[in-house]
C-alpha atoms as a PDB file:
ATOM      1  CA  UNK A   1      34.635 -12.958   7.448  1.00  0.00           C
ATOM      2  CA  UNK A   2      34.043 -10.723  10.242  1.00  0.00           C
ATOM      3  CA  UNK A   3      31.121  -8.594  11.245  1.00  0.00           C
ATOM      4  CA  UNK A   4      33.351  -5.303  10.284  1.00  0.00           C
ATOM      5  CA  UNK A   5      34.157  -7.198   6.932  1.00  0.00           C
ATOM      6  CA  UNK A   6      30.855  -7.681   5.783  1.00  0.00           C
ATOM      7  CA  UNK A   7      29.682  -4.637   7.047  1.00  0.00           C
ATOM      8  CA  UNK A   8      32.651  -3.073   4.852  1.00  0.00           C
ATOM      9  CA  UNK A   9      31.528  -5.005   1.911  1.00  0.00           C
ATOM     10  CA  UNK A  10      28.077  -4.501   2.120  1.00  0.00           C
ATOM     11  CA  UNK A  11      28.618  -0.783   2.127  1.00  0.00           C
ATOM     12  CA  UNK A  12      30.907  -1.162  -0.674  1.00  0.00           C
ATOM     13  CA  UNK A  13      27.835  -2.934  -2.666  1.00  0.00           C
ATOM     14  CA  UNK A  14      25.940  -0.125  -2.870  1.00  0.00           C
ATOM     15  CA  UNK A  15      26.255   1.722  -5.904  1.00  0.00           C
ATOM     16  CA  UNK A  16      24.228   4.383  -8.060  1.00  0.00           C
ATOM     17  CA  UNK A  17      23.208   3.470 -11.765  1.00  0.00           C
ATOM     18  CA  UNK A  18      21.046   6.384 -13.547  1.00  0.00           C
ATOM     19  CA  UNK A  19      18.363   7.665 -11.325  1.00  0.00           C
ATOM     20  CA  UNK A  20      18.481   4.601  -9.254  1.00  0.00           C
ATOM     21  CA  UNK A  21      19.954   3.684  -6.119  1.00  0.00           C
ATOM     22  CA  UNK A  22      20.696   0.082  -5.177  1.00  0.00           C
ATOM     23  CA  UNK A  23      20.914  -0.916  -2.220  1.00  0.00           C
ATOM     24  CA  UNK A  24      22.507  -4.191  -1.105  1.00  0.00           C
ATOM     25  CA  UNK A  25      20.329  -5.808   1.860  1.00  0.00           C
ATOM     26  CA  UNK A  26      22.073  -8.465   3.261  1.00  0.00           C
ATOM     27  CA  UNK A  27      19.896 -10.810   4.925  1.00  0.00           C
ATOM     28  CA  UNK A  28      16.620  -7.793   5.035  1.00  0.00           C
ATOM     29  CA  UNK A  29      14.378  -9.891   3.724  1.00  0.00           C
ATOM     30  CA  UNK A  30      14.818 -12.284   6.425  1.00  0.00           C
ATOM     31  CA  UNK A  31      14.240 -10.069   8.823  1.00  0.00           C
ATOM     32  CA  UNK A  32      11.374  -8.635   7.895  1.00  0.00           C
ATOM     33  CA  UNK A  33       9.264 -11.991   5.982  1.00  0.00           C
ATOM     34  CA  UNK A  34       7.271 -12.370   8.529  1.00  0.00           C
ATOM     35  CA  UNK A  35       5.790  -8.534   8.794  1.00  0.00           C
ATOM     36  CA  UNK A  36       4.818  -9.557   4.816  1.00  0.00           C
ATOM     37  CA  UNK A  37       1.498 -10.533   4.073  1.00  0.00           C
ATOM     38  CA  UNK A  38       1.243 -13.562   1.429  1.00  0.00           C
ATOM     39  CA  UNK A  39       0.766 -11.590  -1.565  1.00  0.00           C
ATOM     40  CA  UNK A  40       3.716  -9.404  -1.265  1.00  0.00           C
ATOM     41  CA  UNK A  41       5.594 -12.120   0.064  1.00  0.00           C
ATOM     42  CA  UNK A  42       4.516 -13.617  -3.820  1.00  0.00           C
ATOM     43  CA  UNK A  43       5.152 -10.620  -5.542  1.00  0.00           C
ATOM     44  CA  UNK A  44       8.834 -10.048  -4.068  1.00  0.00           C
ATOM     45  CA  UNK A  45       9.096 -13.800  -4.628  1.00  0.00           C
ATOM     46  CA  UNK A  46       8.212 -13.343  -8.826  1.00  0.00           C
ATOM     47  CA  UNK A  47      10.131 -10.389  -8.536  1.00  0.00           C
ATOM     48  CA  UNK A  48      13.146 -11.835  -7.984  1.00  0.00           C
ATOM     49  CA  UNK A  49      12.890 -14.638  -9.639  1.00  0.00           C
ATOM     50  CA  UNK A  50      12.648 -12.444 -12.388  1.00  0.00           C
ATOM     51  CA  UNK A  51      15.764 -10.693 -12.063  1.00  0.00           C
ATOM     52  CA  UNK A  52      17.305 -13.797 -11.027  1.00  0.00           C
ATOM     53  CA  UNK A  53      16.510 -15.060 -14.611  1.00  0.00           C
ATOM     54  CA  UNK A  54      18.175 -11.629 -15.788  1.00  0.00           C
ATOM     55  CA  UNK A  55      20.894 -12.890 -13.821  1.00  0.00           C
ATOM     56  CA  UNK A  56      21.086 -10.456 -11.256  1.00  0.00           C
ATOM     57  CA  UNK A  57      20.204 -10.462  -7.466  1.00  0.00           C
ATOM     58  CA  UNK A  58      18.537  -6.908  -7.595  1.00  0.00           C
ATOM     59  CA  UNK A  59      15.123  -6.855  -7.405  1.00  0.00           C
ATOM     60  CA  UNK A  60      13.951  -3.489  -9.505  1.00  0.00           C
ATOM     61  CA  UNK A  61      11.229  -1.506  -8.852  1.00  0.00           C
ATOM     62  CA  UNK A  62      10.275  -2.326 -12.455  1.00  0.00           C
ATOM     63  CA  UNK A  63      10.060  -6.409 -11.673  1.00  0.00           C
ATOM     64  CA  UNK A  64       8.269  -5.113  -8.844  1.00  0.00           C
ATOM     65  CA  UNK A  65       5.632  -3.633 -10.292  1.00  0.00           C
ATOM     66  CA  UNK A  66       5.642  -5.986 -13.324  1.00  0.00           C
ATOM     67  CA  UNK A  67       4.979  -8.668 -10.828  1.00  0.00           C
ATOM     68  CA  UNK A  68       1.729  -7.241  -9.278  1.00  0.00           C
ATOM     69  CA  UNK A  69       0.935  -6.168 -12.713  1.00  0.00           C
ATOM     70  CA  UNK A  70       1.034 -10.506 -13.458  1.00  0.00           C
ATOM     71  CA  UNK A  71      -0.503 -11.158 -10.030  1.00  0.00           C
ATOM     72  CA  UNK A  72      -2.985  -8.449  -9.833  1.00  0.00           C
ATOM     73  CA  UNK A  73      -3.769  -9.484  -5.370  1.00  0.00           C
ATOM     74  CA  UNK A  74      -6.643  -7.919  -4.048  1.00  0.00           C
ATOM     75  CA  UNK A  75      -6.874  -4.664  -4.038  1.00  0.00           C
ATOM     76  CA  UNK A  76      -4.055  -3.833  -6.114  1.00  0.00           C
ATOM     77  CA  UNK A  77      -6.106  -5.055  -9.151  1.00  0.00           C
ATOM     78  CA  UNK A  78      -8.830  -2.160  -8.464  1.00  0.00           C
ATOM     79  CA  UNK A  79      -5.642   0.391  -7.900  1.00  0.00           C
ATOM     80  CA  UNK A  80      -4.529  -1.030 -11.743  1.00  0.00           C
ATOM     81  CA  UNK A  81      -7.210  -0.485 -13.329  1.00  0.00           C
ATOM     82  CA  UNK A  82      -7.530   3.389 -12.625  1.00  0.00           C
ATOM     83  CA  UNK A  83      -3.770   4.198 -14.036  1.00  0.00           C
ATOM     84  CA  UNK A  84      -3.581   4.638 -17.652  1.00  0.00           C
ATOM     85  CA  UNK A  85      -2.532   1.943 -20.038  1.00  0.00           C
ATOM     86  CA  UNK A  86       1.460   1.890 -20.409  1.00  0.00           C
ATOM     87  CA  UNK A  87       2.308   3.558 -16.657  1.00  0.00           C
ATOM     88  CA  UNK A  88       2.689   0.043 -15.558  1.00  0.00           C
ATOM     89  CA  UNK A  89       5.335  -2.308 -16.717  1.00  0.00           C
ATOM     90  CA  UNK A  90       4.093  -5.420 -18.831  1.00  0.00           C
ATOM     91  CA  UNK A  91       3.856  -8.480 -16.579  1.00  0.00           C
ATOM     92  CA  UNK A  92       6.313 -11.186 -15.778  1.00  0.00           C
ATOM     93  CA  UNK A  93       5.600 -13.652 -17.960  1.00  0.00           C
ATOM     94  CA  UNK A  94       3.869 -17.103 -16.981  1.00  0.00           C
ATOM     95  CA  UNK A  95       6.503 -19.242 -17.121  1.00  0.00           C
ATOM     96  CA  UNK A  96       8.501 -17.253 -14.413  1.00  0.00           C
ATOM     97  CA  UNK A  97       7.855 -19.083 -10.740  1.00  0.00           C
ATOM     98  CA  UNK A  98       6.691 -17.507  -7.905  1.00  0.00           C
ATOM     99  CA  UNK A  99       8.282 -20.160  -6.055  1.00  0.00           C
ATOM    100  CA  UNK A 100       9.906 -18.375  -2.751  1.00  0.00           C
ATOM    101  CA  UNK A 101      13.160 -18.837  -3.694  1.00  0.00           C
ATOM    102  CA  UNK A 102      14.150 -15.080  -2.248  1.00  0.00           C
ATOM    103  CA  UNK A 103      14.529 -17.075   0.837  1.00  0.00           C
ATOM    104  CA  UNK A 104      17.493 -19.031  -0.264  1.00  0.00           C
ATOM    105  CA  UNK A 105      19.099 -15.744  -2.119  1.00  0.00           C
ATOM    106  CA  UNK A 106      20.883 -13.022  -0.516  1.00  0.00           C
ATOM    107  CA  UNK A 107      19.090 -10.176  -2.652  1.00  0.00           C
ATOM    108  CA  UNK A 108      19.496  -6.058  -2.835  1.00  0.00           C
ATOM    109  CA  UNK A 109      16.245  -3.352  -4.072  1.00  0.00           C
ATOM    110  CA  UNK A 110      16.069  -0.854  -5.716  1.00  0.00           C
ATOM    111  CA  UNK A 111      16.286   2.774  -3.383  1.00  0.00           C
ATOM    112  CA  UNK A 112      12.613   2.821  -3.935  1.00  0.00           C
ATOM    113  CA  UNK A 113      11.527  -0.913  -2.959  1.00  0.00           C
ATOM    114  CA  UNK A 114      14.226  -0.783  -0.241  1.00  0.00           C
ATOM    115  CA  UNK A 115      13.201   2.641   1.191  1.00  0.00           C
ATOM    116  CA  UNK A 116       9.489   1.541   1.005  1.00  0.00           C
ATOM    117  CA  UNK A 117      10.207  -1.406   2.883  1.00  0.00           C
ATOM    118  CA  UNK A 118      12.017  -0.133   5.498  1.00  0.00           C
ATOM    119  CA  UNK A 119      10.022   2.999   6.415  1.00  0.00           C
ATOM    120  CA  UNK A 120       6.497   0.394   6.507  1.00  0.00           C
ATOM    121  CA  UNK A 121       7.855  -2.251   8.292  1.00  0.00           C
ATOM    122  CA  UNK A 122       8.966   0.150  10.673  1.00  0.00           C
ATOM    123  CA  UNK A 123       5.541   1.447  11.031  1.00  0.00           C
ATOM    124  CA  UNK A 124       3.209  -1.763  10.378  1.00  0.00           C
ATOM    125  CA  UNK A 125       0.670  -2.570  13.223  1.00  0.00           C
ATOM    126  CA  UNK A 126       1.206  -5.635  14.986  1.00  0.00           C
ATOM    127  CA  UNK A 127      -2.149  -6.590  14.340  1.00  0.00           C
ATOM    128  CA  UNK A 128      -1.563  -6.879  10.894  1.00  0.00           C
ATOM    129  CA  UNK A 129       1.235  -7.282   7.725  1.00  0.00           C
ATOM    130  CA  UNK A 130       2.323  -5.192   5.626  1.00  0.00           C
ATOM    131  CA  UNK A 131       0.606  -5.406   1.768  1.00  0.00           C
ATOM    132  CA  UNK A 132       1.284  -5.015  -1.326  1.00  0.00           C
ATOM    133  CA  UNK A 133      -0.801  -2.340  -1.647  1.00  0.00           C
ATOM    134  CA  UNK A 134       0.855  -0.474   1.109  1.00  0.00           C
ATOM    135  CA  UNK A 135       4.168  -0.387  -1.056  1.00  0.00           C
ATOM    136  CA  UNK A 136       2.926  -0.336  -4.522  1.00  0.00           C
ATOM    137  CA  UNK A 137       0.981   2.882  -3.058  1.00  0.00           C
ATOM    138  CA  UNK A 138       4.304   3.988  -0.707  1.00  0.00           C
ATOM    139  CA  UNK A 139       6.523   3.816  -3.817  1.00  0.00           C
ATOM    140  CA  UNK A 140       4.428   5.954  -6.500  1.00  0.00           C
ATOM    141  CA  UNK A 141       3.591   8.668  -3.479  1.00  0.00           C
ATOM    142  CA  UNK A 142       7.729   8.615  -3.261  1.00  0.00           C
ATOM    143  CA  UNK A 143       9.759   6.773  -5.287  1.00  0.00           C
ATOM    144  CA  UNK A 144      12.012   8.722  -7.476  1.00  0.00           C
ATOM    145  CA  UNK A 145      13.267   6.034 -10.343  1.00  0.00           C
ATOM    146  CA  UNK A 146      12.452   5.331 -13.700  1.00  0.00           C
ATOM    147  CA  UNK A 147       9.680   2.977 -12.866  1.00  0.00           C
ATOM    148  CA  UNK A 148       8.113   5.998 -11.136  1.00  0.00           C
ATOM    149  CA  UNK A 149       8.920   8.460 -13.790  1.00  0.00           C
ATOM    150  CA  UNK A 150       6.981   6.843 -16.033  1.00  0.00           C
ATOM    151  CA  UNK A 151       4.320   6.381 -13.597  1.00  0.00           C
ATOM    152  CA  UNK A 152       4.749  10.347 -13.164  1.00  0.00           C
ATOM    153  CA  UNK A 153       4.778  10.592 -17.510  1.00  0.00           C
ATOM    154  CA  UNK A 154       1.016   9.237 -17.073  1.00  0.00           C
ATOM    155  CA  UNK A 155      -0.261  11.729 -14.768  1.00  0.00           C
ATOM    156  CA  UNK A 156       0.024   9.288 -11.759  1.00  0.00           C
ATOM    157  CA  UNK A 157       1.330  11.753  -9.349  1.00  0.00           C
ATOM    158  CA  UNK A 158       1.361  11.872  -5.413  1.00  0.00           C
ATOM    159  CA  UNK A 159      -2.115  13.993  -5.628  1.00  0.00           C
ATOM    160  CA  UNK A 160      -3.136  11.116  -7.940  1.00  0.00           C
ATOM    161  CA  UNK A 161      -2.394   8.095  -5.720  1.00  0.00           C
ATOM    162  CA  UNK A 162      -3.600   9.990  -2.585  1.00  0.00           C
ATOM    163  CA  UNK A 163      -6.933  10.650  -5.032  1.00  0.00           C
ATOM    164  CA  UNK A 164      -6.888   6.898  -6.285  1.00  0.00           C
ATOM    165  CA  UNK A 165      -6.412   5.689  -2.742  1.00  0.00           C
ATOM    166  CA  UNK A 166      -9.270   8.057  -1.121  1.00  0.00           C
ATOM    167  CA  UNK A 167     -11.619   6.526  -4.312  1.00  0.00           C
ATOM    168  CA  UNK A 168     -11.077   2.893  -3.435  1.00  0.00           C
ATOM    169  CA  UNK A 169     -11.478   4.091   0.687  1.00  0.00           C
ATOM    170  CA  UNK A 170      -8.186   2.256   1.239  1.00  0.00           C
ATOM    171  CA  UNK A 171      -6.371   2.051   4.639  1.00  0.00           C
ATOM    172  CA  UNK A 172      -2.847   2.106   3.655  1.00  0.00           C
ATOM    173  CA  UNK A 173       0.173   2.344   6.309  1.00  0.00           C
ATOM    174  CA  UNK A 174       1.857   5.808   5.717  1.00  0.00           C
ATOM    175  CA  UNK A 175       5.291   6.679   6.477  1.00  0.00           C
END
């Protein structure tokens, strides 16, 4: 297939369902593993093994945040704990891998994991990698699906994170 072909058919991937917008990534993830430090590089990792067992290659924002929900890295834990009860997704279960089998897949985001991604690694120092706190935080300041919506539905709003985020004297990379 040609560089214009795939090009061609990875436009034609992307598609709008609800108040989502997926975005097919062909080969992102590659490009950008290395700017990842190892807990988001675990949390994409359960994420989409998690849709993967849905059978999909779309990694929601929903797996994403029901992945740090299950993983809970350092600092995101502390970030948890101060939204209410139901804002967050239940966890992927136990028996779902984190194995980094993303590697080996060819897989798309959701708008907001994709948009996240691509404005921080953009902007990540180069004396450090991007975390999951810096998305998880990215994507409830400006994320606009149903994963955030429900964030939004439990008074986490941008004031909120920007509050949450002053309390815990975070240092987060900002678009």
């Amino acid at each position: 297939m040609s560089d214009f072909d795939q090009r061609k058919q990875q436009v034609g991937n992307q598609f709008n369902a609800g108040n989502d917008i997926h975005i097919h990534s062909q080969n992102f993830i590659h490009q950008i593993w290395e700017k990842l430090d190892p807990d988001l590089q675990d949390a994409l990792s359960l994420a989409y093994n998690q849709a993967q067992r849905d059978g999909r290659d779309l990694i929601k924002t929903k797996y994403f945040f029901a992945a740090l929900v299950r993983l809970r890295p350092e600092p995101v834990d502390d970030f948890i704990k101060h939204v209410p009860a139901g804002a967050f997704p239940k966890p992927i279960s136990q028996d779902v891998s984190i194995e980094q089998n993303i590697l080996e897949g060819n897989p798309s985001f959701s708008g907001c994991v994709d948009d996240s991604l691509r404005n921080l690694t953009a902007r990540v120092p180069s004396n450090r990698k991007l975390s999951s706190a810096d998305v998880l935080v990215d994507i409830a300041e400006y994320g606009t699906g149903s994963s955030v919506a429900k964030l939004r539905q439990n008074g986490i709003t941008k004031e909120k994170v920007n509050e949450i985020v002053g309390e815990l004297g975070w240092d987060v990379v900002r678009r």
